[in-house]
Protein backbone atom coordinates (compact mmCIF):
# COMPACT_ATOMS: atom_id res chain seq x y z
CA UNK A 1 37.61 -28.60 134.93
CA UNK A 2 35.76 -30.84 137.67
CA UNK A 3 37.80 -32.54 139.48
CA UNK A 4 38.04 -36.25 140.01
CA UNK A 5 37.28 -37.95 142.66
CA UNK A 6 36.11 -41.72 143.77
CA UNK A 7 32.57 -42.58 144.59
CA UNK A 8 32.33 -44.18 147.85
CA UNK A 9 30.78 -47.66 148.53
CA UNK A 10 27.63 -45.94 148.94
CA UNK A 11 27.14 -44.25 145.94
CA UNK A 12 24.55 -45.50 143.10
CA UNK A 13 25.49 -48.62 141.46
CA UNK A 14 22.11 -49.91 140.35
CA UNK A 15 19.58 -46.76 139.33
CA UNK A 16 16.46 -48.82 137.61
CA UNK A 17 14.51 -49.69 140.90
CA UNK A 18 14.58 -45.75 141.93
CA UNK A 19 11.22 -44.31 141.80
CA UNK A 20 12.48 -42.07 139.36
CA UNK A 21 10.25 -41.31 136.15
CA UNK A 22 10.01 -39.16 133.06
CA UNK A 23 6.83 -37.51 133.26
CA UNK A 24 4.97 -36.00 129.46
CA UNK A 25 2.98 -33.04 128.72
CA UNK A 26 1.60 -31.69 125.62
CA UNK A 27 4.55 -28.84 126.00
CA UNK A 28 7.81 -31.53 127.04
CA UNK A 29 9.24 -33.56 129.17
CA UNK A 30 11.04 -34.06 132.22
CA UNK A 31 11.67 -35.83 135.58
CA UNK A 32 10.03 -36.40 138.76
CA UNK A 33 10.31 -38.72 141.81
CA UNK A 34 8.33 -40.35 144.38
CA UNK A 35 7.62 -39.47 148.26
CA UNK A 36 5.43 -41.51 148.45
CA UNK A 37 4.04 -44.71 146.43
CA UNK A 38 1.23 -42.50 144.94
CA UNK A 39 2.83 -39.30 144.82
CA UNK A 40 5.56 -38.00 142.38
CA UNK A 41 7.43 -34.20 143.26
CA UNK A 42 9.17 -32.56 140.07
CA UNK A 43 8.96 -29.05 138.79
CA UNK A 44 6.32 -26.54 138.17
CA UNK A 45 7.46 -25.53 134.67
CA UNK A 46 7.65 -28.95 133.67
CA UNK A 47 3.71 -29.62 133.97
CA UNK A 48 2.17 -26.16 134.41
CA UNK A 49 -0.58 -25.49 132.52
CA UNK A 50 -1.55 -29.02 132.25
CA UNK A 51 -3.62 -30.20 135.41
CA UNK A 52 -3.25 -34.37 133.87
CA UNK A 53 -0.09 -35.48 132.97
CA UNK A 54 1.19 -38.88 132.09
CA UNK A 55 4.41 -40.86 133.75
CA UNK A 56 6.21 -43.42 132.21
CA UNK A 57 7.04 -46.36 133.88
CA UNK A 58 9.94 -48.61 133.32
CA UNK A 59 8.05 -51.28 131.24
CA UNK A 60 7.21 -48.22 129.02
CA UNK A 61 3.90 -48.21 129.88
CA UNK A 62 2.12 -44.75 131.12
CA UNK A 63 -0.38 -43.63 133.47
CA UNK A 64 -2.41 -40.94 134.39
CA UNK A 65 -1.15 -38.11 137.02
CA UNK A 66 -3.22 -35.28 138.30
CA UNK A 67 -1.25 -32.42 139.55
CA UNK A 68 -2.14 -31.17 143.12
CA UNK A 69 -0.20 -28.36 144.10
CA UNK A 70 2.16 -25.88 142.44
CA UNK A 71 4.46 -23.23 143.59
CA UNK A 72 5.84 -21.33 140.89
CA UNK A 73 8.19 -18.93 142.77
CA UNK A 74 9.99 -22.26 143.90
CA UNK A 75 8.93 -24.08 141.03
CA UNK A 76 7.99 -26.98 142.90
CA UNK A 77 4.56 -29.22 141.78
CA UNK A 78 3.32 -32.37 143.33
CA UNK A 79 1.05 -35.08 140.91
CA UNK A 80 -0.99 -37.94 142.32
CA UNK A 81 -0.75 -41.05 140.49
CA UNK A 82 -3.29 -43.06 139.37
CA UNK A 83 -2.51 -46.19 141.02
CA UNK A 84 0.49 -46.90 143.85
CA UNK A 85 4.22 -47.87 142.30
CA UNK A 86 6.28 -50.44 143.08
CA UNK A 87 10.05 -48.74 143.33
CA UNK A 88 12.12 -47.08 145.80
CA UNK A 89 11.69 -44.24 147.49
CA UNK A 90 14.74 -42.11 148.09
CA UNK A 91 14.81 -40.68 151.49
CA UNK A 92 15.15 -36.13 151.66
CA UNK A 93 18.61 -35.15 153.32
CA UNK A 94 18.39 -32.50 156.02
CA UNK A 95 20.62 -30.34 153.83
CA UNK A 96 22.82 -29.59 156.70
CA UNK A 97 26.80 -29.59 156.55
CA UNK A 98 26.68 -29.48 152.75
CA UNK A 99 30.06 -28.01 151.32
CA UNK A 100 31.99 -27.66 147.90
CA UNK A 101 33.66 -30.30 146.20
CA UNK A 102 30.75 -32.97 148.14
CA UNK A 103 30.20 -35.62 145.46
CA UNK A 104 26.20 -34.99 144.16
CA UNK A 105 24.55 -37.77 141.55
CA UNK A 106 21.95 -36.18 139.52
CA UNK A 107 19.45 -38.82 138.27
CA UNK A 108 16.40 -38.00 135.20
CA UNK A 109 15.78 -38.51 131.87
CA UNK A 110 18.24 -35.80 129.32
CA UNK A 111 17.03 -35.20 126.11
CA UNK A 112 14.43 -37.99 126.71
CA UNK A 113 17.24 -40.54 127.28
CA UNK A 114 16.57 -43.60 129.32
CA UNK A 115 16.75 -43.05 133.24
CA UNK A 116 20.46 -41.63 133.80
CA UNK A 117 22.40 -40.66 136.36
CA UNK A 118 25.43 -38.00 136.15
CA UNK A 119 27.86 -36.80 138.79
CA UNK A 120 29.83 -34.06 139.69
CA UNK A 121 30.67 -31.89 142.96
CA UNK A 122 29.03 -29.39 144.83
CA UNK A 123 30.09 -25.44 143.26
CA UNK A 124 28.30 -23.85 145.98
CA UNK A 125 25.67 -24.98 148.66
CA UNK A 126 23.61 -21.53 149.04
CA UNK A 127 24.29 -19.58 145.71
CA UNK A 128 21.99 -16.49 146.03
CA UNK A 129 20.16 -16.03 142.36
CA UNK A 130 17.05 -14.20 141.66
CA UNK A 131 16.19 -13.78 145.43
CA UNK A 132 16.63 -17.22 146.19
CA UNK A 133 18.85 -19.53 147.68
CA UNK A 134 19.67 -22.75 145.65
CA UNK A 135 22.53 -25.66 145.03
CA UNK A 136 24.73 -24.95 142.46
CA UNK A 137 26.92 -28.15 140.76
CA UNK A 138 29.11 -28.51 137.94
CA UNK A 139 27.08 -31.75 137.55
CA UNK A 140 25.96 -32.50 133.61
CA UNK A 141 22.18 -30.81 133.80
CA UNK A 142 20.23 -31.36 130.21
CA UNK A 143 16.68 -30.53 128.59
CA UNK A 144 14.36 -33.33 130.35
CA UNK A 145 16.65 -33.63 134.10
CA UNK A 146 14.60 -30.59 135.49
CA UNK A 147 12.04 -32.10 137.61
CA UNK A 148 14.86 -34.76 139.00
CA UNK A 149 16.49 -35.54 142.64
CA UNK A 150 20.07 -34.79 142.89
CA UNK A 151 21.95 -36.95 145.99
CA UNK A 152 24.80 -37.26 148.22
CA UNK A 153 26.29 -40.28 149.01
CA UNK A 154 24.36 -41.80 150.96
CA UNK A 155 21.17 -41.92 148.35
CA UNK A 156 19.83 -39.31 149.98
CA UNK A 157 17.92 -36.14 148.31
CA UNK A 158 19.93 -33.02 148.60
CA UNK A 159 18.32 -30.61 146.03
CA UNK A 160 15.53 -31.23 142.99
CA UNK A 161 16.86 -30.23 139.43
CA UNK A 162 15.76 -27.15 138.16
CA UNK A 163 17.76 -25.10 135.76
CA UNK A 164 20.98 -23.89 134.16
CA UNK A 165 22.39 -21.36 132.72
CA UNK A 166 22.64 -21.51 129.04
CA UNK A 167 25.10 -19.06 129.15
CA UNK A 168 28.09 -20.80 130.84
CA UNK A 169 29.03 -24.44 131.05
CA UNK A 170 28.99 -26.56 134.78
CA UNK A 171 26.66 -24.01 135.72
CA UNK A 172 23.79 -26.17 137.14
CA UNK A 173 20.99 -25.15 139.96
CA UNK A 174 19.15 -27.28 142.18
CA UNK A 175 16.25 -26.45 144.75
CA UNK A 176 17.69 -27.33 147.92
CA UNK A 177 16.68 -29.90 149.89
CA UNK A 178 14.60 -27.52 153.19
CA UNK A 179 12.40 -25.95 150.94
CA UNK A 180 11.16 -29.10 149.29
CA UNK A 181 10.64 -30.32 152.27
CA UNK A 182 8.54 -27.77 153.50
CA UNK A 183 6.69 -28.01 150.29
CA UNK A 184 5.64 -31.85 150.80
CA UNK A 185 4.75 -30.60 154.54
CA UNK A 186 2.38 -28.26 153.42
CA UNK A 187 0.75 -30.60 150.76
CA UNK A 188 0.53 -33.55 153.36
CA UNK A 189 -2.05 -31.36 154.80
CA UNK A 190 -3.65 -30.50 151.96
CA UNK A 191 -7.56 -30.93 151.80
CA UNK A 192 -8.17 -28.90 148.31
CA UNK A 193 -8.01 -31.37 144.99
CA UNK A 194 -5.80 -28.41 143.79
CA UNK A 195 -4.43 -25.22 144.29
CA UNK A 196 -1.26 -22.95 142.97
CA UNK A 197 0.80 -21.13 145.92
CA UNK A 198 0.78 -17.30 145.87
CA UNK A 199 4.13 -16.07 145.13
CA UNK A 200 4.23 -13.89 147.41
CA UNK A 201 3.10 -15.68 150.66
CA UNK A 202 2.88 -19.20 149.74
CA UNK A 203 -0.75 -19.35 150.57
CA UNK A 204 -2.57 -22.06 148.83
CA UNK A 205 -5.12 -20.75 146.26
CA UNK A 206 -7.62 -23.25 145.14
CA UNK A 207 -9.67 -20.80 142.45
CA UNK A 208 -8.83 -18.14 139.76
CA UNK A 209 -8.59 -14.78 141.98
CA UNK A 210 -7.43 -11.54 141.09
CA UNK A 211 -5.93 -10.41 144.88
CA UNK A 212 -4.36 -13.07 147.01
CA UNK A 213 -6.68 -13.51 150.33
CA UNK A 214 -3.91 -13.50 152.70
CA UNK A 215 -1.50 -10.81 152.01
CA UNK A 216 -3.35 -9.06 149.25
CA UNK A 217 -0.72 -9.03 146.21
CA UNK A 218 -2.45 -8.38 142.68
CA UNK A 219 -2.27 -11.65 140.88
CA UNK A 220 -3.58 -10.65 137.44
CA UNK A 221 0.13 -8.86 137.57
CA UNK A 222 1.54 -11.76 136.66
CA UNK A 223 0.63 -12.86 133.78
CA UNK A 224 0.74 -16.74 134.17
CA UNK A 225 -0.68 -16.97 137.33
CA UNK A 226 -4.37 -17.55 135.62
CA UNK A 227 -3.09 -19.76 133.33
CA UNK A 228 -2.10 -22.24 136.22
CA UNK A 229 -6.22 -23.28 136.37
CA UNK A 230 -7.19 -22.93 133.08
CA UNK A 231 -5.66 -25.61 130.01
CA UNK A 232 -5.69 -22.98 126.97
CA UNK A 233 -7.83 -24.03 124.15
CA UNK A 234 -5.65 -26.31 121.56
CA UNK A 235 -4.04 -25.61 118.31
CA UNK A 236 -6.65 -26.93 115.71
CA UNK A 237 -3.95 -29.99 115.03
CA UNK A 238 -3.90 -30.84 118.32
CA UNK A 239 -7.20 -31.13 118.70
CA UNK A 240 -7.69 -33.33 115.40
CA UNK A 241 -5.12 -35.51 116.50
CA UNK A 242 -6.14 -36.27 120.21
CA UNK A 243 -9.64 -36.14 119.01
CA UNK A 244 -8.50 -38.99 116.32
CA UNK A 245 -6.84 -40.67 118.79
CA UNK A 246 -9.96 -40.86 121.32
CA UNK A 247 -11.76 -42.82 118.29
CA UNK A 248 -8.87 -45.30 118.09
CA UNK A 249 -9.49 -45.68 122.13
CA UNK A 250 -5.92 -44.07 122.49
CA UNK A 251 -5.78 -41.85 125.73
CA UNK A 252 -3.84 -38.34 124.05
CA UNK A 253 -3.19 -37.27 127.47
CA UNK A 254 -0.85 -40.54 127.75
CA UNK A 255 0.35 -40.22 124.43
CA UNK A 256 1.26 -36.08 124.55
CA UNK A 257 5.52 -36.20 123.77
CA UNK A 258 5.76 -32.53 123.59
CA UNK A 259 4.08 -29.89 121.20
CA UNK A 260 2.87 -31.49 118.28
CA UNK A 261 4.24 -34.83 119.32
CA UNK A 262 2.75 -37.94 120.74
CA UNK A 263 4.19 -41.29 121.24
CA UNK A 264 2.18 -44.77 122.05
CA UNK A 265 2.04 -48.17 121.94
CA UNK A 266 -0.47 -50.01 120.11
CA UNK A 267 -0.52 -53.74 121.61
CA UNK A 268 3.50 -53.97 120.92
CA UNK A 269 3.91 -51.87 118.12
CA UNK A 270 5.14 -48.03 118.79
CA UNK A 271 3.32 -45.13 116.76
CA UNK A 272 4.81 -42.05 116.55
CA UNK A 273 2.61 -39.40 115.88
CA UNK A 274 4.62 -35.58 114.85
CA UNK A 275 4.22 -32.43 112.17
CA UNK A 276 7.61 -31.87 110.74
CA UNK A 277 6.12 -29.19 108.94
CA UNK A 278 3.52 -26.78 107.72
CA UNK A 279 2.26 -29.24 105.05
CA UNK A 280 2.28 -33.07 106.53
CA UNK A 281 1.01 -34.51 109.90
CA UNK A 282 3.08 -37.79 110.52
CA UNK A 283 1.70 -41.19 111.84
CA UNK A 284 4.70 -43.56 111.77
CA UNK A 285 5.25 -47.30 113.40
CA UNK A 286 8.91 -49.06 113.89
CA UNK A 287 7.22 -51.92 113.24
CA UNK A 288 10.21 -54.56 113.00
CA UNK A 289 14.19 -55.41 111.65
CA UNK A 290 14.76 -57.41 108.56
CA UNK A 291 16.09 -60.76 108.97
CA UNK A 292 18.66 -62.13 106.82
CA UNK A 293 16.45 -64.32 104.43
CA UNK A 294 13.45 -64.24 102.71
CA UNK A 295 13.81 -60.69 101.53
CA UNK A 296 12.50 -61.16 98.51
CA UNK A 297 8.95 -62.77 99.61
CA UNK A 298 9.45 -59.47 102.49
CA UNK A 299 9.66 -56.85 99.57
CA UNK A 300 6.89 -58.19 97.59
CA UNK A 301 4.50 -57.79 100.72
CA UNK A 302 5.85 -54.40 101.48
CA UNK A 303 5.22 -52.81 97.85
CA UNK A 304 1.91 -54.40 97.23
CA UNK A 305 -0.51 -51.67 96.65
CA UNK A 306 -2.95 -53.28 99.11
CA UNK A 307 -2.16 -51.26 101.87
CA UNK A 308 -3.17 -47.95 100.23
CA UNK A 309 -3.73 -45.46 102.17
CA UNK A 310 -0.69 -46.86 104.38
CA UNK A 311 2.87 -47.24 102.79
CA UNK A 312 6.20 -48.69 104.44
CA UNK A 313 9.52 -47.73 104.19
CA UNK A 314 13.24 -48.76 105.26
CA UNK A 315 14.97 -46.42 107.90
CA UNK A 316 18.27 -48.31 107.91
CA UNK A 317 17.01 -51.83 108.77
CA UNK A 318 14.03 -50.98 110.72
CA UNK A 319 10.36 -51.64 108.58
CA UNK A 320 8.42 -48.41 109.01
CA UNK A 321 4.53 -48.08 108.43
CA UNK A 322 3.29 -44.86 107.59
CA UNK A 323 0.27 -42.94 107.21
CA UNK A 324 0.78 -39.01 105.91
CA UNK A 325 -2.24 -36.86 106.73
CA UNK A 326 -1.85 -33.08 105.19
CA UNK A 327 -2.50 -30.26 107.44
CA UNK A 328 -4.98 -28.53 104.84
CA UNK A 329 -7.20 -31.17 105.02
CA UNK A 330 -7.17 -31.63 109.12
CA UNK A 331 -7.92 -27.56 109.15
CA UNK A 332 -11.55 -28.42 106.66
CA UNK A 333 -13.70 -29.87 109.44
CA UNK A 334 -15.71 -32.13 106.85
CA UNK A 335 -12.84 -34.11 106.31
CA UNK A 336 -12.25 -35.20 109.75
CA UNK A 337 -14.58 -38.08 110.25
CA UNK A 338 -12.80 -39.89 107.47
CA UNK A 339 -9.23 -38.92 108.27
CA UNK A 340 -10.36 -39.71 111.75
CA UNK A 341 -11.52 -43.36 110.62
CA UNK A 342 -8.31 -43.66 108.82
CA UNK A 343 -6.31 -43.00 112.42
CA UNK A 344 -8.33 -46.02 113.82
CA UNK A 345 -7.41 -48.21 110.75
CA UNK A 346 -3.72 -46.77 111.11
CA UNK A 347 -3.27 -48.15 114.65
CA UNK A 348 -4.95 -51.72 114.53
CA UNK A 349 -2.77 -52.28 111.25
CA UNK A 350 0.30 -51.26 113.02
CA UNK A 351 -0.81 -53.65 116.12
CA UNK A 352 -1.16 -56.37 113.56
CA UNK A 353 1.56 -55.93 111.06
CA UNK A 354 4.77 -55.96 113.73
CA UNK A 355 3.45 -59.57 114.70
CA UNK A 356 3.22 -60.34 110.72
CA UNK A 357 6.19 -59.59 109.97
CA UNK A 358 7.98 -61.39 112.91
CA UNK A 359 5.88 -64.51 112.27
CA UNK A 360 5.93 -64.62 108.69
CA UNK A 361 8.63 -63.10 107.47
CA UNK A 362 11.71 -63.75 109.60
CA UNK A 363 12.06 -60.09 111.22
CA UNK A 364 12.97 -59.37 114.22
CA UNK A 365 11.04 -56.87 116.46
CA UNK A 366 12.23 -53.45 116.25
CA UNK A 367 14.31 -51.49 119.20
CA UNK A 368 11.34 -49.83 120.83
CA UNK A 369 8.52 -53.01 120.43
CA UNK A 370 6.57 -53.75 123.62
CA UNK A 371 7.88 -57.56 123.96
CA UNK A 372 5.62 -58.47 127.26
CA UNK A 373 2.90 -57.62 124.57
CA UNK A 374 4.35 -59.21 121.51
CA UNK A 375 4.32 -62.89 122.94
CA UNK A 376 1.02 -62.58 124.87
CA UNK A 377 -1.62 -64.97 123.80
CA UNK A 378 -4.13 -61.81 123.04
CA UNK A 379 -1.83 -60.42 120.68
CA UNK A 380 -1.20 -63.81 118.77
């Protein structure tokens, strides 16, 4: 059982100006932070293959990152923003005079939660696992923290999120604090747009190479190390569906939400793009809540057959609009400029119909609706 103890004055009270962010691939999520304002640290397995990634910011909106340097024996990455942020941040610890039972606040984004922070004590400052030193912490680590800063006290970075075991509970890892450090050293002097560190010696390689030029280790045996500078080719889905959503000027790299997902804004309205199976490619929009009158002027508009090929339904009190695209057609190339065209019509309907219904009907927007969006004058 962890035991209790009280924060201290210093601890984190207020977590939403951190420049902490969720950061999306086409393979998951998970966390990173800022060093600088243009440069975001998290972990190599949460954006290897994938040399463009998107971040999230807190308004929900997403831009571009392009990964700079990995090191996958300390599964460390580092991915330049687009454009500076405007957030905190958090100064690196020196790692020194760490000790068990020291409070540590781990901060990222579990199961693709909102930006969270959970706390627990130190289990063991230099646990030796796998040939490497790292923290461990009874500290509540989930799918979508790894990536994340875990801190003392003092709002300082101790260690970055990076795994647990699966096998025991409290059993959480972080990379500790020296190494990371090191790490942002070594990119600060950087000159290469790119380049994955051996795993053997750390020494920055900038093109796909079978023998490492410094100390000579084979690196076709290991067989993801090639895979690091070259984006496989995608699953014939995914390349309908980012190819669809080029059309509808959609960026897919902004929109990836894991395999087979994607998740974007259209003015205000969210679209949900997922294939829940083998027979049916998804597009969905929350568009907006029911009010409390007018429901039967609301149903009438809903059912009308005039918005064939698009239907809506009711997920509790939330107005859905769908569009249901099966797979066998997406995999018969002929049929993809109309589906295609039918994407495009999808997402302008959905940026039109949350404003509809809020206007003319009495709803209310839903949970996830972009309302900086919904009451600007462009969007009217």
């Amino acid at each position: 059982m962890t035991p209790e103890y009280q924060p201290s004055p210093t601890a984190l009270d207020e977590i939403e100006d951190l420049g902490v962010f969720q950061v999306y691939t086409g393979a998951g999520t998970g966390s990173g932070f800022l060093i600088d304002r243009r440069h975001l640290l998290t972990n190599c397995h949460v954006v290897a293959p994938y040399r463009e990634v998107a971040v999230e910011m807190r308004d929900r909106t997403r831009i571009i990152g392009k990964v700079r340097r990995l090191s996958p024996y300390r599964d460390l990455a580092i991915v330049e923003l687009e454009r500076p942020v405007d957030a905190e941040v958090l100064a690196l610890g020196d790692g020194e005079g760490l000790k068990p039972k020291q409070p540590v606040h781990i901060l990222g984004f579990p199961v693709g939660l909102p930006l969270s922070l959970t706390e627990g004590v130190i289990s063991h400052s230099r646990q030796l696992l796998d040939e490497q030193y790292f923290l461990q912490t009874d500290a509540a680590i989930n799918p979508g923290n790894s990536g994340g800063p875990m801190l003392d006290d003092q709002r300082r970075i101790i260690a970055v999120t990076t795994c647990k075991l699966t096998s025991a509970d409290s059993v959480g890892f972080g990379i500790p604090i020296a190494d990371v450090a090191a790490f942002i050293a070594e990119f600060r002097g950087q000159e290469s747009d790119f380049g994955v560190q051996c795993p053997a010696c750390a020494e920055l390689i900038g093109e796909p190479t079978r023998y490492c030029p410094s100390c000579g280790t084979d690196l076709e045996s290991n067989d993801e190390f090639a895979e690091f500078f070259d984006e496989t080719d995608p699953h014939p889905l995914v390349a309908f569906v980012e190819g669809a959503l080029t059309k509808a000027n959609i960026d897919p790299v902004l929109a990836r939400h894991g395999s087979h997902n994607w998740s974007f804004h259209s003015g205000s309205a969210p679209i949900k793009v997922w294939c829940c199976c083998s027979e049916h490619l998804n597009f969905s929009s929350p568009l907006a809540q029911t009010g409390n009158t007018g429901l039967n002027e609301l149903f009438q508009f809903l059912l009308s057959a005039d918005h064939a090929p698009f239907n809506f339904d009711l997920s509790g009190s939330t107005i859905r609009l769908n569009l249901v695209v099966h797979t066998a057609d997406v995999f018969a190339s002929a049929e993809h400029p109309e589906l295609a065209a039918r994407v495009t019509q999808f997402v302008a309907k959905a940026n039109a119909t949350d404003n509809l219904l809020i206007n003319s009907y009495g709803c209310q927007p839903a949970a996830e609706t972009q309302l900086d969006f919904l009451h600007s004058p462009a969007h009217q």
